[in-house]
Protein backbone atom coordinates (compact mmCIF):
# COMPACT_ATOMS: atom_id res chain seq x y z
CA UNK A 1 -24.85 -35.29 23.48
CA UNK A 2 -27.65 -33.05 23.57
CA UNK A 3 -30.29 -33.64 21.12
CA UNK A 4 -31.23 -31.65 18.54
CA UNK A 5 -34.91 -32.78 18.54
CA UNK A 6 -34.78 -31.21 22.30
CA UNK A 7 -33.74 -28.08 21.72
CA UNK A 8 -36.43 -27.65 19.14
CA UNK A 9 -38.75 -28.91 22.03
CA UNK A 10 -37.78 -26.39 24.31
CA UNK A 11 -37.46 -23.42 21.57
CA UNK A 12 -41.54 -24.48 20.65
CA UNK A 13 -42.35 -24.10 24.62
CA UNK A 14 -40.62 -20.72 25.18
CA UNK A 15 -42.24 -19.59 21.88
CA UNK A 16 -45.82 -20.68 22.25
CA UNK A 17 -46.56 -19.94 25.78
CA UNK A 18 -44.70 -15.89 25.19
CA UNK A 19 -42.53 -16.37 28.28
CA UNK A 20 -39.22 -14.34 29.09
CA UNK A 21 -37.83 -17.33 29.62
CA UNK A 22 -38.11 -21.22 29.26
CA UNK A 23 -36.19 -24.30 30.05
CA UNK A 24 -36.69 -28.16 30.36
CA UNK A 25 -34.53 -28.38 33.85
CA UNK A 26 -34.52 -26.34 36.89
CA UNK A 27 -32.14 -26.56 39.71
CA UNK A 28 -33.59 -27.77 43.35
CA UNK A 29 -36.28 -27.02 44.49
CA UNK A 30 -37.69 -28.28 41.15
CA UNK A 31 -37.34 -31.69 39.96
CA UNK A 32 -35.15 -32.84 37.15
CA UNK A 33 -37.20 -34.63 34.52
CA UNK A 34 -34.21 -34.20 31.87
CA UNK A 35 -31.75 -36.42 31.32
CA UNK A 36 -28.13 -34.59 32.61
CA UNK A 37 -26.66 -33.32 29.91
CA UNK A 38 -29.89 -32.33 27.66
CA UNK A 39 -30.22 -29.23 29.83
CA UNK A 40 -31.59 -26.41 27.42
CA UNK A 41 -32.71 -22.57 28.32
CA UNK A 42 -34.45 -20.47 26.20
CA UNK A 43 -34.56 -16.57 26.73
CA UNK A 44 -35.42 -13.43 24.88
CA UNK A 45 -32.56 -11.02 24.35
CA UNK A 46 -34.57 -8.23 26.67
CA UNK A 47 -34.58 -10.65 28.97
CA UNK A 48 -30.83 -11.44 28.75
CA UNK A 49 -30.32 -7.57 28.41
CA UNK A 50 -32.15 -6.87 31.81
CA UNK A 51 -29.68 -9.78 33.76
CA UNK A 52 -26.60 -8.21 32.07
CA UNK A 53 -27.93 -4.99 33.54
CA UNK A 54 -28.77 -6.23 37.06
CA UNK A 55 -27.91 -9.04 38.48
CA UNK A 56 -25.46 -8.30 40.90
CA UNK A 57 -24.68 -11.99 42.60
CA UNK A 58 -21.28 -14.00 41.68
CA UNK A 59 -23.80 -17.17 40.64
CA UNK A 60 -26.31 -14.95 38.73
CA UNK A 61 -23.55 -13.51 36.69
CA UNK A 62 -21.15 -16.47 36.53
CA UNK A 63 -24.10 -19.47 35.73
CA UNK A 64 -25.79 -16.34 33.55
CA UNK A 65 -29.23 -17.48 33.10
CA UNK A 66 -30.08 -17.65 37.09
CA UNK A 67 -31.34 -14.00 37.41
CA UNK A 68 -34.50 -14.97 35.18
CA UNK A 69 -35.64 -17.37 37.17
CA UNK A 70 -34.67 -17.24 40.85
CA UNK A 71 -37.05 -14.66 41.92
CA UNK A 72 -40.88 -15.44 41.41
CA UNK A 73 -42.35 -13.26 39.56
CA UNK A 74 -39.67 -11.00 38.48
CA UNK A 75 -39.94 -12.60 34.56
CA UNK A 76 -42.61 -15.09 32.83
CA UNK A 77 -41.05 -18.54 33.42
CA UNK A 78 -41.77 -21.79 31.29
CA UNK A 79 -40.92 -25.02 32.30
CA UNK A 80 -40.95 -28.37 29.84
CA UNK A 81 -40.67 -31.06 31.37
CA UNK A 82 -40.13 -34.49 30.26
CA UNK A 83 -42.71 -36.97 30.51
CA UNK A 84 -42.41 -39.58 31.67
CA UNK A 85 -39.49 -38.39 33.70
CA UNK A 86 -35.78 -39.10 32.19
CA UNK A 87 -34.15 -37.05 35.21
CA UNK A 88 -31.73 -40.11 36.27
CA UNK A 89 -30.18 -40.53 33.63
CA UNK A 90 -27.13 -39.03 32.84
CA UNK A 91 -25.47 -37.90 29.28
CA UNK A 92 -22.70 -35.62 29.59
CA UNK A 93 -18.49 -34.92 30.20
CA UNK A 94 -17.45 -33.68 33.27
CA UNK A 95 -15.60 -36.20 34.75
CA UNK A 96 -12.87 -39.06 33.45
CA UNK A 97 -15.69 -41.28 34.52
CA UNK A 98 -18.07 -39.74 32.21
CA UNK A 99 -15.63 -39.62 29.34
CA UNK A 100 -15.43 -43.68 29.44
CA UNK A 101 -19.56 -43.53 29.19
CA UNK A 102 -19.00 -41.05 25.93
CA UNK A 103 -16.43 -42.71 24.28
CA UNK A 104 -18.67 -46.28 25.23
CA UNK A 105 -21.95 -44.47 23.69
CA UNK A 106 -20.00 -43.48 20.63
CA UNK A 107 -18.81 -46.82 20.07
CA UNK A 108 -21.73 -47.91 19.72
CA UNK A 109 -23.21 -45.68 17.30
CA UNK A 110 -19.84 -46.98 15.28
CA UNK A 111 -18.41 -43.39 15.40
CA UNK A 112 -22.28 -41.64 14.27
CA UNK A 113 -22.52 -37.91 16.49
CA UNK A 114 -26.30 -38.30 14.52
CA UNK A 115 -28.52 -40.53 16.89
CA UNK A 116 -31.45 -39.58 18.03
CA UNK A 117 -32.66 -39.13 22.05
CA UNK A 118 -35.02 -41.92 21.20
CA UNK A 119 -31.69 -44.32 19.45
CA UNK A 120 -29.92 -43.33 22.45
CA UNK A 121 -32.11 -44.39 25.06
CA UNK A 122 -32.55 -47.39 23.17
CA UNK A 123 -28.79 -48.07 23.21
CA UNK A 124 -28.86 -47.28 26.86
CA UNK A 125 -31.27 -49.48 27.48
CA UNK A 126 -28.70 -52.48 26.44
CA UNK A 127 -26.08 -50.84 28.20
CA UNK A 128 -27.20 -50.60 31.99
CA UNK A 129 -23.69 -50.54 32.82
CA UNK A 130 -23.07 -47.06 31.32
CA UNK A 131 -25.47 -45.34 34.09
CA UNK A 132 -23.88 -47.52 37.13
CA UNK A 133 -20.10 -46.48 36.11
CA UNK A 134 -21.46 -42.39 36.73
CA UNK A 135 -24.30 -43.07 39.22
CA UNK A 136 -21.44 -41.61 41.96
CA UNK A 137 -21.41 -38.63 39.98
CA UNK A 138 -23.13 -35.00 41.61
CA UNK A 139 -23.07 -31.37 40.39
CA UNK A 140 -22.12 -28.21 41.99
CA UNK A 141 -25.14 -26.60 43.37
CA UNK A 142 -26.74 -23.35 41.63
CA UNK A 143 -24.81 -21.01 44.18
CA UNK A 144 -20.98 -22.62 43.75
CA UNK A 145 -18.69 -20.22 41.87
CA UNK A 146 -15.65 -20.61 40.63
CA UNK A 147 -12.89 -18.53 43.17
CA UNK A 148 -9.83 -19.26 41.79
CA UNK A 149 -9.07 -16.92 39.36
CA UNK A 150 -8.30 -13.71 38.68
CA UNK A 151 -9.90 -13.01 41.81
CA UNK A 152 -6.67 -14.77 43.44
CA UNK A 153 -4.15 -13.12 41.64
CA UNK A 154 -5.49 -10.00 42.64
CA UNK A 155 -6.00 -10.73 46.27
CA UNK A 156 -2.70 -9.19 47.37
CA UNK A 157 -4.08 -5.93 45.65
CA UNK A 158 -7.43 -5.47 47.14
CA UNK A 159 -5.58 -6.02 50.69
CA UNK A 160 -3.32 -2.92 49.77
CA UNK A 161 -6.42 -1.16 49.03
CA UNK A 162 -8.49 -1.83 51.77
CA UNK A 163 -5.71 -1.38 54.08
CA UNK A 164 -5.17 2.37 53.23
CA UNK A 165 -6.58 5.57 55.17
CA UNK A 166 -9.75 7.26 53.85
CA UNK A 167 -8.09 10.58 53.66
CA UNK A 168 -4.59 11.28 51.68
CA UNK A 169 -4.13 7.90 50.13
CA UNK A 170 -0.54 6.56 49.82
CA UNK A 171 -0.76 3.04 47.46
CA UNK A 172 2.02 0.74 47.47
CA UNK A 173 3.03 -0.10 44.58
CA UNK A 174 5.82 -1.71 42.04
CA UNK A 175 8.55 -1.72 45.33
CA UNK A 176 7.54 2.13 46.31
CA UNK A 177 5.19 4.12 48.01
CA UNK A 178 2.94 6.35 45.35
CA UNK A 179 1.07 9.02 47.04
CA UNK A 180 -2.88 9.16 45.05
CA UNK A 181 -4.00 12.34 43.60
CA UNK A 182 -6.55 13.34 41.52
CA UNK A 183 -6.23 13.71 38.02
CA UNK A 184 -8.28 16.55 37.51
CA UNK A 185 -7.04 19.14 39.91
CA UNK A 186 -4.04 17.31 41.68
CA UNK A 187 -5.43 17.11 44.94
CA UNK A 188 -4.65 14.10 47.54
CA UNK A 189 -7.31 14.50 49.21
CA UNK A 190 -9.16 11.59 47.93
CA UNK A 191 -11.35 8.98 49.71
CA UNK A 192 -12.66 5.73 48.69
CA UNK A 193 -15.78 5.55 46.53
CA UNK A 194 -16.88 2.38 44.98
CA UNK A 195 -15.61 -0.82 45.09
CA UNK A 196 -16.50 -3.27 42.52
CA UNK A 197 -15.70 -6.16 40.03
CA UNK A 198 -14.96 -6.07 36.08
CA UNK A 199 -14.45 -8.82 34.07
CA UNK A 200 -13.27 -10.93 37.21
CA UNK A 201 -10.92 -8.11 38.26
CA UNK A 202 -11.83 -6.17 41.34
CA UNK A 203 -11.40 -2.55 40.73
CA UNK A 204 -11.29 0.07 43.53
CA UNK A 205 -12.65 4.28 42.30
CA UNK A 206 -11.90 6.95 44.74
CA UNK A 207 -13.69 10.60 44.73
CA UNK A 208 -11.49 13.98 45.11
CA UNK A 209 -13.08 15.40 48.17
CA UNK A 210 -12.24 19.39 46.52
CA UNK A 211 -13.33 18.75 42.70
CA UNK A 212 -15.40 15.70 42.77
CA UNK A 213 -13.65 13.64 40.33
CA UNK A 214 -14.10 10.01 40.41
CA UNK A 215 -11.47 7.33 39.29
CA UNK A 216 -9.34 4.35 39.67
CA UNK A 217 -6.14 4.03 40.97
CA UNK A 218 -4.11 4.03 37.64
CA UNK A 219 -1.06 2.17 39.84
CA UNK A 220 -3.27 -0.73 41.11
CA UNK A 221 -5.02 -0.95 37.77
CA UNK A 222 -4.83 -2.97 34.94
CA UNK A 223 -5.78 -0.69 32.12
CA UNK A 224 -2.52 1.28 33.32
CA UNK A 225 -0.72 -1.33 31.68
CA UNK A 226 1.63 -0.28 29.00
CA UNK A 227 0.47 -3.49 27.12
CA UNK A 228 -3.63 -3.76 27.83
CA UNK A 229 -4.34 -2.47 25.22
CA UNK A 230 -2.19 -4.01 22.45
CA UNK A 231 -2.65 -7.18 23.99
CA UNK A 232 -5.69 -7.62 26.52
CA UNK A 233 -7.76 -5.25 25.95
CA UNK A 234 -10.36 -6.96 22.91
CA UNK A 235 -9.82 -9.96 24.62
CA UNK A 236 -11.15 -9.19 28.14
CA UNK A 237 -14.10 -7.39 26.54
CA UNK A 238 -15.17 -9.52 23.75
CA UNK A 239 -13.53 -12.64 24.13
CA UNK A 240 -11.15 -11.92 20.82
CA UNK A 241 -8.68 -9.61 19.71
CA UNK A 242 -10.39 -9.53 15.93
CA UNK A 243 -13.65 -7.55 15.66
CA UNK A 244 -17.08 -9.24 16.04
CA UNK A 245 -19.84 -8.30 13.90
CA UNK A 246 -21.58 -6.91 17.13
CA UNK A 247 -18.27 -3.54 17.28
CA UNK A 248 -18.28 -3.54 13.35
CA UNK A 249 -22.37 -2.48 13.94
CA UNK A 250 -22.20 -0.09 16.80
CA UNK A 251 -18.56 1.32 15.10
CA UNK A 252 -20.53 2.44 12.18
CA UNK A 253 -23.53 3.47 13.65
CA UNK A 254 -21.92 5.71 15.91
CA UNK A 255 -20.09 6.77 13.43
CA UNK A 256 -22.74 8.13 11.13
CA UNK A 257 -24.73 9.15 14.13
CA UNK A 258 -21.59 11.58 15.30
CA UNK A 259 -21.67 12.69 11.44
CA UNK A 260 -25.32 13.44 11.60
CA UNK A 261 -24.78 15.51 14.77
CA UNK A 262 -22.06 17.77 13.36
CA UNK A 263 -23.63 18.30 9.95
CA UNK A 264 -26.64 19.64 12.31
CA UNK A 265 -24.31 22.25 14.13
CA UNK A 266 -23.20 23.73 10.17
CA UNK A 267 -20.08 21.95 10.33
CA UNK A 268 -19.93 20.07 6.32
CA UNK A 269 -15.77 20.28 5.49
CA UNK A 270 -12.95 19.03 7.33
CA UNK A 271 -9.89 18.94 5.32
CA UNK A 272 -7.68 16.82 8.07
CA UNK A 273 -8.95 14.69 10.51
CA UNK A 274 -7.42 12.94 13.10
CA UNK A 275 -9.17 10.16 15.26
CA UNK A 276 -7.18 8.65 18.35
CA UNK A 277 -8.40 5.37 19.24
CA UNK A 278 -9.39 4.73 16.03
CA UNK A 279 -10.17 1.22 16.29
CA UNK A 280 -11.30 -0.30 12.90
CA UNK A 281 -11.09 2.60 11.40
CA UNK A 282 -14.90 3.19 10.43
CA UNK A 283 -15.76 6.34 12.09
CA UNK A 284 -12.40 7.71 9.79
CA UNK A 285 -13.68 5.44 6.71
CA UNK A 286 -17.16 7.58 7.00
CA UNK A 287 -16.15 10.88 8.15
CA UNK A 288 -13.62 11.05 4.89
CA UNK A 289 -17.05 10.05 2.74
CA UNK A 290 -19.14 12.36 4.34
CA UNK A 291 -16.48 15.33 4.88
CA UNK A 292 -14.25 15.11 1.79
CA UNK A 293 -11.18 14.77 4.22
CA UNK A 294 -7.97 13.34 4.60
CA UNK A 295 -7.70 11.25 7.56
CA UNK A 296 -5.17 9.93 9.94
CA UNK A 297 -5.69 7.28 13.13
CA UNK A 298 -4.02 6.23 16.04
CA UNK A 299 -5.04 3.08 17.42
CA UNK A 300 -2.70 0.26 19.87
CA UNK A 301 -4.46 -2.58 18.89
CA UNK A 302 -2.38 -4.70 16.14
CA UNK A 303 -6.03 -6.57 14.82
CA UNK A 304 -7.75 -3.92 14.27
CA UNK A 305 -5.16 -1.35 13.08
CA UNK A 306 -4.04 -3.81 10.53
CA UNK A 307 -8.25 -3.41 9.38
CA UNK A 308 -7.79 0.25 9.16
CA UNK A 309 -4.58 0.15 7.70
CA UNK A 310 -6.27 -2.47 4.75
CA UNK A 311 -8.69 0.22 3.56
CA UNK A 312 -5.62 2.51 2.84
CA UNK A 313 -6.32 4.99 6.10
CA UNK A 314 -2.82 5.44 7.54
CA UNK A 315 -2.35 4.30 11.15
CA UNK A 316 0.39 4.33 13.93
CA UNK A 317 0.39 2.31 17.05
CA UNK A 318 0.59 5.64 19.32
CA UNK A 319 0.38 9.52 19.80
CA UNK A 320 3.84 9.86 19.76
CA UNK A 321 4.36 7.50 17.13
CA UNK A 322 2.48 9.63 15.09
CA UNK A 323 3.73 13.06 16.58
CA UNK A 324 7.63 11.70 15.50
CA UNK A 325 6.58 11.90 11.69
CA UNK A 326 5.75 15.94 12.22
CA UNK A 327 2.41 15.84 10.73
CA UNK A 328 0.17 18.70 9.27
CA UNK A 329 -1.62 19.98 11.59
CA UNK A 330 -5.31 18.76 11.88
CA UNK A 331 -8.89 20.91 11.50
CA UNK A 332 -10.59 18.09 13.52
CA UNK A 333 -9.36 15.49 16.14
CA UNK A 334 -11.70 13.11 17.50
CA UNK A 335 -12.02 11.09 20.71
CA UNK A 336 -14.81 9.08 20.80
CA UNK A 337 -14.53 6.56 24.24
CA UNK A 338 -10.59 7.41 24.67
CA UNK A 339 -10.52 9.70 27.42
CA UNK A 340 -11.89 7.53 30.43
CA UNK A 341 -9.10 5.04 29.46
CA UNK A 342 -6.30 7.30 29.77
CA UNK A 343 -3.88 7.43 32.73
CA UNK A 344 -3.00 11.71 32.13
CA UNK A 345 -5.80 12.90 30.37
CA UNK A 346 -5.08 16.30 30.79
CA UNK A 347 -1.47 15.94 29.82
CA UNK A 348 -2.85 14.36 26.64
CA UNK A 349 -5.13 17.02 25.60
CA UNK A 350 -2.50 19.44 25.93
CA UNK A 351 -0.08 17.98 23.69
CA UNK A 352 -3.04 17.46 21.44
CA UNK A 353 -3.45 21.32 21.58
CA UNK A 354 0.05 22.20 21.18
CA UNK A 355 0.96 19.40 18.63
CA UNK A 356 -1.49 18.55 16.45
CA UNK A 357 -4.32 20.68 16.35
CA UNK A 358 -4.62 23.75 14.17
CA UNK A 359 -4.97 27.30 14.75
CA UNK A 360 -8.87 27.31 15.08
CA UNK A 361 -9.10 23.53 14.98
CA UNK A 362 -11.87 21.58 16.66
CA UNK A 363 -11.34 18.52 19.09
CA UNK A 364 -14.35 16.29 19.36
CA UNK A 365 -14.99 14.17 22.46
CA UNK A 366 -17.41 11.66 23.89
CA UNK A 367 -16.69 9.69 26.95
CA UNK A 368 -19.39 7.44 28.91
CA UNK A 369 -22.23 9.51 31.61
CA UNK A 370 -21.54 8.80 34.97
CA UNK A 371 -24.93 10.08 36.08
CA UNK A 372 -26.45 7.31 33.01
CA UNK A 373 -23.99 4.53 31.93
CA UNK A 374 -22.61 1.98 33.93
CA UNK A 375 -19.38 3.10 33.68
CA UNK A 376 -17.23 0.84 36.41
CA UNK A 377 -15.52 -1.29 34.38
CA UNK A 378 -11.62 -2.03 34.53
CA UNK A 379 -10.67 -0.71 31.80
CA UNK A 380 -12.30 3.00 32.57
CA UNK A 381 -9.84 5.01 34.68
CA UNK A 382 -12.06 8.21 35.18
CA UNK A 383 -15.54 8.52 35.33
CA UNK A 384 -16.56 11.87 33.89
CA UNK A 385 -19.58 13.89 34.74
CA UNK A 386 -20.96 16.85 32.46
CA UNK A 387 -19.08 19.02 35.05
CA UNK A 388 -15.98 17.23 35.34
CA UNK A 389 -15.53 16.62 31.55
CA UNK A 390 -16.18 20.73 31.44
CA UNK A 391 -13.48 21.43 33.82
CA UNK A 392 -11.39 18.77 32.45
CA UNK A 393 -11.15 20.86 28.92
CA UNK A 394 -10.33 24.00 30.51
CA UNK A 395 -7.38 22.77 32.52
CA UNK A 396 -6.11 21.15 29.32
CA UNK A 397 -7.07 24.76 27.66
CA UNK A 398 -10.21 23.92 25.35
CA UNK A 399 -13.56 25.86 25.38
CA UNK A 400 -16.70 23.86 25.02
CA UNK A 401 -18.45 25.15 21.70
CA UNK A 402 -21.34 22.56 21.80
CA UNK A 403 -22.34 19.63 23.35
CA UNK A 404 -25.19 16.96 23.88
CA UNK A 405 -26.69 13.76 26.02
CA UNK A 406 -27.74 11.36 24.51
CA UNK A 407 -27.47 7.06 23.93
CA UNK A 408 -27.22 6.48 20.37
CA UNK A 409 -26.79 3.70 18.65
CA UNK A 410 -27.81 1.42 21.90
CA UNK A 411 -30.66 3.52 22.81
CA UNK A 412 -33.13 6.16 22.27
CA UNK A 413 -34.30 8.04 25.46
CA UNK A 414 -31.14 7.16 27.76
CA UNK A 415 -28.66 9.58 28.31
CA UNK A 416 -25.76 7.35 28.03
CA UNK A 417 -22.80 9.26 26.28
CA UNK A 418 -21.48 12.92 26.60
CA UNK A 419 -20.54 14.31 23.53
CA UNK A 420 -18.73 17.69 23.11
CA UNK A 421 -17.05 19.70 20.69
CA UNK A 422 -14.18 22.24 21.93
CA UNK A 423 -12.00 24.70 20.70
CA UNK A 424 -8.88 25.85 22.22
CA UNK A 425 -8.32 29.22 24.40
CA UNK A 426 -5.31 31.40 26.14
CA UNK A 427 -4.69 29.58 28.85
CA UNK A 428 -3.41 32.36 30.51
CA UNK A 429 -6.95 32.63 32.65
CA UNK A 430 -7.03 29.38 33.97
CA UNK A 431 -8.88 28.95 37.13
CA UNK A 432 -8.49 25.91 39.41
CA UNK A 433 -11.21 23.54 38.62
CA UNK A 434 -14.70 24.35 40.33
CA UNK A 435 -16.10 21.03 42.70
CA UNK A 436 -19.00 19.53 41.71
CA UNK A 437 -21.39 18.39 44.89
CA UNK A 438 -23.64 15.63 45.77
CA UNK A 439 -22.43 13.18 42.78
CA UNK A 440 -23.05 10.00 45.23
CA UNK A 441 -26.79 11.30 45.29
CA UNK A 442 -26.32 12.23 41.52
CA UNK A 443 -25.13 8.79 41.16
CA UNK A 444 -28.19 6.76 42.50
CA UNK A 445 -30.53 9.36 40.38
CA UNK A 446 -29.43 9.20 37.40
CA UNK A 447 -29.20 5.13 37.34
CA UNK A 448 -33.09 5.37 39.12
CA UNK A 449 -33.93 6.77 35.94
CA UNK A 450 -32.38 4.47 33.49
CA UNK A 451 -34.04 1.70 35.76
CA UNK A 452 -37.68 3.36 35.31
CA UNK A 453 -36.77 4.40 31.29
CA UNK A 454 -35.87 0.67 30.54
CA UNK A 455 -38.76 -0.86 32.85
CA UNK A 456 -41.47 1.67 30.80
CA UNK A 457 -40.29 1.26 27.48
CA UNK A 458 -37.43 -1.23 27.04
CA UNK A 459 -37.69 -1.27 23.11
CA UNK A 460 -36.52 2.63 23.25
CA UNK A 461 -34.21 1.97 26.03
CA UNK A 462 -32.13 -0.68 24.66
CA UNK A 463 -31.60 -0.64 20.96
CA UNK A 464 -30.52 -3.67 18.75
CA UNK A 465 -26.23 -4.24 19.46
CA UNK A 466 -26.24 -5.79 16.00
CA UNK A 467 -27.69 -5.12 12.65
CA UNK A 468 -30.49 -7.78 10.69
């Protein structure tokens, strides 16, 4: 029943008084002066941003707005209160008890959802027994999270990882005993790395201890599933299997960004161009406008294949749905944010090479920076360095012809993405994969730096996720 006249109230404080943050209610030790129920918090989007980014507690993360206020100091803090003081009072549905109030308080309006605060504490007023039938009522404190899912679903999991040796791993898994090696060069000796939680999920990465590689256990994890991503994946992420105006944006941007970059190396035909993972199809939708192309795209999501598929670009649900028709080969084949999801990545860019990719043909690449982006998330298998996407390519047999750093569209001066652009080679001189050292100590650098970037100049840092 929160009041529209309140919000307004609240919006006015956080606006005139240029805090990070405002709000009419603050848990204990402050004192409620707002009726429950007419709670209302007011942030900027930096502000919001910066939480995403760091707050690393269950409550700060699950409760969302906590990080902005629960260390003095750390963000300019408004507080409107009420005067006088409507804190006892209580206006809200979390309980069958509560419901009775509502649908009393409803009644009495004859059905209106339009009253006013100031009709509705009138109608309290003549209604003291609407207060007494929820005066038993209390919250969960600030710090209560909820523990019961996925967390417990998983719980049988994370015991099977923790329980495991730090050198050659052996997983149980699916009613047999799986023995973990590293996708890059095959070793097994692999030891833990980070352990973490995504999207409720706790995830587990290991580190080869002869190339360096870091990634997930693809038998313990989620993304592994043959269905995530025709079914979960857009779901988990952005709470919808349809695209939100927020993709559509960065889709296109990146899109015309990638263009930008290739037109810069001399590179202004493509005659057939293949994109895996082609989501929506936009980055296919602009590279045909801005290389006179034909284009092709695999993507395993039904939504947004069926978008692709309504602008006339012709789609198929997987590689080797695509590799069964026996198509022309293909000057260009792109993989923008595939290859961290993929199980064999190697094995992939192989049979891109000897499928689907033309004598001379380019394969174009960009995958998240370890050593920038956040990158532990469940639905990222690998975590790839420049090093280890460089070594990755030769195994598979592709030369590195150019490549960059850089954090377009989300931001300016952060390294965030590693793009590259390969051509294929004999791989009759393939060397085992040289180790890369130190990436724990890389690790911690290279997020120091995004830290100090975004804390000197957050406009550059974090760019707009939607358009105006």
């Amino acid at each position: 029943m929160i009041a529209p006249e309140e919000i307004d109230r609240v919006v006015w404080a956080f606006l005139d008084s240029g805090a990070d943050f405002a709000a009419n209610r603050l848990p204990p030790p402050f004192e409620r002066t707002t009726p429950i129920g007419m709670d209302c918090e007011v942030c900027s989007f930096q502000a919001l941003q910066q939480a995403w980014q760091q707050a690393d507690q269950p409550y700060q993360r699950e409760h969302v707005m906590p990080y902005l206020y629960d260390t003095p100091g750390r963000f300019k803090v408004k507080i409107a209160d009420m005067d006088p003081s409507l804190g006892h009072l209580r206006f809200t549905v979390d309980t069958p008890e509560d419901l009775q109030v509502a649908n009393e308080v409803y009644a009495a309006f004859g059905g209106r959802d339009d009253f006013s605060l100031e009709e509705l504490l009138k109608e309290n007023d003549r209604h003291p027994e609407w207060q007494s039938q929820v005066a038993h009522v209390h919250h969960k404190s600030l710090f209560d999270v909820d523990k019961r899912a996925p967390l417990a679903a998983d719980s049988k999991a994370e015991a099977q990882i923790a329980a495991v040796t730090q050198q050659e791993l052996v997983i149980p898994t699916r009613n047999r005993e799986v023995r973990l090696s590293c996708p890059l060069c095959a070793s097994e000796r692999v030891t833990h790395f980070e352990k973490v939680e995504s999207f409720g999920y706790p995830i587990q990465y290991f580190i080869c201890q002869d190339c360096g590689f870091v990634f997930q256990n693809p038998q313990s994890s989620q993304a592994a599933d043959p269905d995530f991503y025709q079914q979960t994946y857009r779901r988990i992420y952005q709470a919808s299997a349809e695209p939100t105006p927020k993709d559509l944006y960065q889709q296109t941007q990146r899109a015309l960004n990638q263009a930008e970059w290739l037109k810069s190396l001399d590179y202004n035909k493509f005659f057939n161009i293949l994109d895996i993972g082609a989501s929506s199809g936009l980055l296919l939708k602009t590279f045909a406008r801005e290389f006179a192309a034909t284009v092709v795209g695999v993507e395993p999501g039904d939504a947004y294949r069926s978008i692709a598929e309504a602008n006339d670009i012709p789609m198929y649900a997987s590689l080797e749905a695509l590799i069964s028709t026996k198509p022309d080969r293909f000057d260009l084949v792109t993989l923008m944010h595939v290859l961290e999801h993929l199980e064999h990545p190697i094995q992939v860019l192989t049979q891109i090479r000897e499928d689907l990719l033309s004598e001379g043909g380019l394969l174009f690449i960009e995958v998240p920076n370890f050593y920038a982006h956040d990158s532990y998330e469940l639905a990222h298998l690998s975590c790839f360095t420049e090093h280890t996407l460089r070594e990755l390519l030769w195994q598979a047999g592709f030369e590195p012809v150019a490549s960059r750093k850089h954090g377009m569209p989300r931001s300016r001066i952060l390294p965030l993405y590693l793009t590259v652009l390969a051509t294929p080679y004999s791989t009759s001189a393939q060397k085992p994969p040289k180790p890369e050292k130190a990436v724990r100590l890389k690790r911690d650098l290279g997020m120091f730096k995004r830290k100090v970037l975004t804390r000197l100049n957050p406009s550059q840092a974090w760019l707009p996720v939607e358009g105006k």
